[in-house]
Protein backbone atom coordinates (compact mmCIF):
# COMPACT_ATOMS: atom_id res chain seq x y z
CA UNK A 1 -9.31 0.91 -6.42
CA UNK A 2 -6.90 -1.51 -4.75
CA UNK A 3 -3.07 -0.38 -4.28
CA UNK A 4 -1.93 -3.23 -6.45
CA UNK A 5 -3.87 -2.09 -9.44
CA UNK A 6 -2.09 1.55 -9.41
CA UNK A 7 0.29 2.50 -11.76
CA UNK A 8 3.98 2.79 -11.00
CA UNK A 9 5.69 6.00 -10.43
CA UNK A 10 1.84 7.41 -9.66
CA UNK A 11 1.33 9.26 -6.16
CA UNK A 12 -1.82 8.23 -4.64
CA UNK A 13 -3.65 9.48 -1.63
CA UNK A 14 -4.90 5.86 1.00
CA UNK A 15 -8.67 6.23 1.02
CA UNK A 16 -8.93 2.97 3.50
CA UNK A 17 -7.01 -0.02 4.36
CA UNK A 18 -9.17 -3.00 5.36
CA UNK A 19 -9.00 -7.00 6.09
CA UNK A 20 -8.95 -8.33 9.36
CA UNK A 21 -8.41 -6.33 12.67
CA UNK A 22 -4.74 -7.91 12.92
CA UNK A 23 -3.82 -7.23 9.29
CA UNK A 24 -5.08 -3.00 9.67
CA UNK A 25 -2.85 -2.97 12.71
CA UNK A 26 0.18 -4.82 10.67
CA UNK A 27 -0.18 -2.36 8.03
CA UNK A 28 -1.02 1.24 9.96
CA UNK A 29 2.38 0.25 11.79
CA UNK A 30 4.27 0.01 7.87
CA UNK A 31 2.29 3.58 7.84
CA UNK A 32 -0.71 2.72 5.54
CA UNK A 33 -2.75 4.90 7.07
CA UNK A 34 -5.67 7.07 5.59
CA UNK A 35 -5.00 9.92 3.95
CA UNK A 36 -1.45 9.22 3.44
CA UNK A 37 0.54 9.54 0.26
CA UNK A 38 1.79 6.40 -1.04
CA UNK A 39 3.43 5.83 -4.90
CA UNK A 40 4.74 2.00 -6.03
CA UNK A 41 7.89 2.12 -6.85
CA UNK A 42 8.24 -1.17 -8.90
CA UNK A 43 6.68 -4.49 -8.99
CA UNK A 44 8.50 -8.05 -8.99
CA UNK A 45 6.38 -10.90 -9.29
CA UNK A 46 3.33 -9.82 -7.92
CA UNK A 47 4.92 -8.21 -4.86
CA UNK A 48 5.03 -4.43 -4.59
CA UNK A 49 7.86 -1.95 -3.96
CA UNK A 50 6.14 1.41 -2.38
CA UNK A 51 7.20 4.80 -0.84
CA UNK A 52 4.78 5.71 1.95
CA UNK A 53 5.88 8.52 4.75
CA UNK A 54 9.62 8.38 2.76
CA UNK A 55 10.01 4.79 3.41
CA UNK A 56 10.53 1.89 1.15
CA UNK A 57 8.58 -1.22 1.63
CA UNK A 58 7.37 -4.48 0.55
CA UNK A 59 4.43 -5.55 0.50
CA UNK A 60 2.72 -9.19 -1.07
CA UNK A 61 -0.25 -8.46 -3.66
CA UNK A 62 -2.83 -9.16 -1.23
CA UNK A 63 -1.65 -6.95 1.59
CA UNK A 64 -1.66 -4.61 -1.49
CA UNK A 65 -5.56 -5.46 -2.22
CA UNK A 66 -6.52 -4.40 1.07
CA UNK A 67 -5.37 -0.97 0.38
CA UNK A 68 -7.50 1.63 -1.55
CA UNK A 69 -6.56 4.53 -2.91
């Protein structure tokens, strides 16, 4: 399931991170990278707050659609 449909507070392991070549790149340099631990902190709006590789970042809903855990 995509990112943005995960639960907050829940740790969930990346099982792939797709869209366009430019977009993987974008996001494997936030560290979305598979098999990586990542748990959504909050959501405002649509937009996601998540821990991945004890960082905080942001992250629109559809950047968070291209991520499945």
């Amino acid at each position: 399931m995509p990112l943005s449909m995960v639960s907050t507070g829940k740790p969930s392991k990346i099982k792939k991170v797709g869209g366009r070549e430019e977009t993987r790149k974008f996001l494997e340099n936030l560290g979305f990278v598979a098999g990586s631990m990542v748990t959504v902190v909050s959501e405002i709006g649509g937009n996601l707050i998540v821990n991945v590789k004890d960082s905080r970042v942001a992250i629109g809903r559809d950047m968070a659609n291209k991520i499945m855990v």
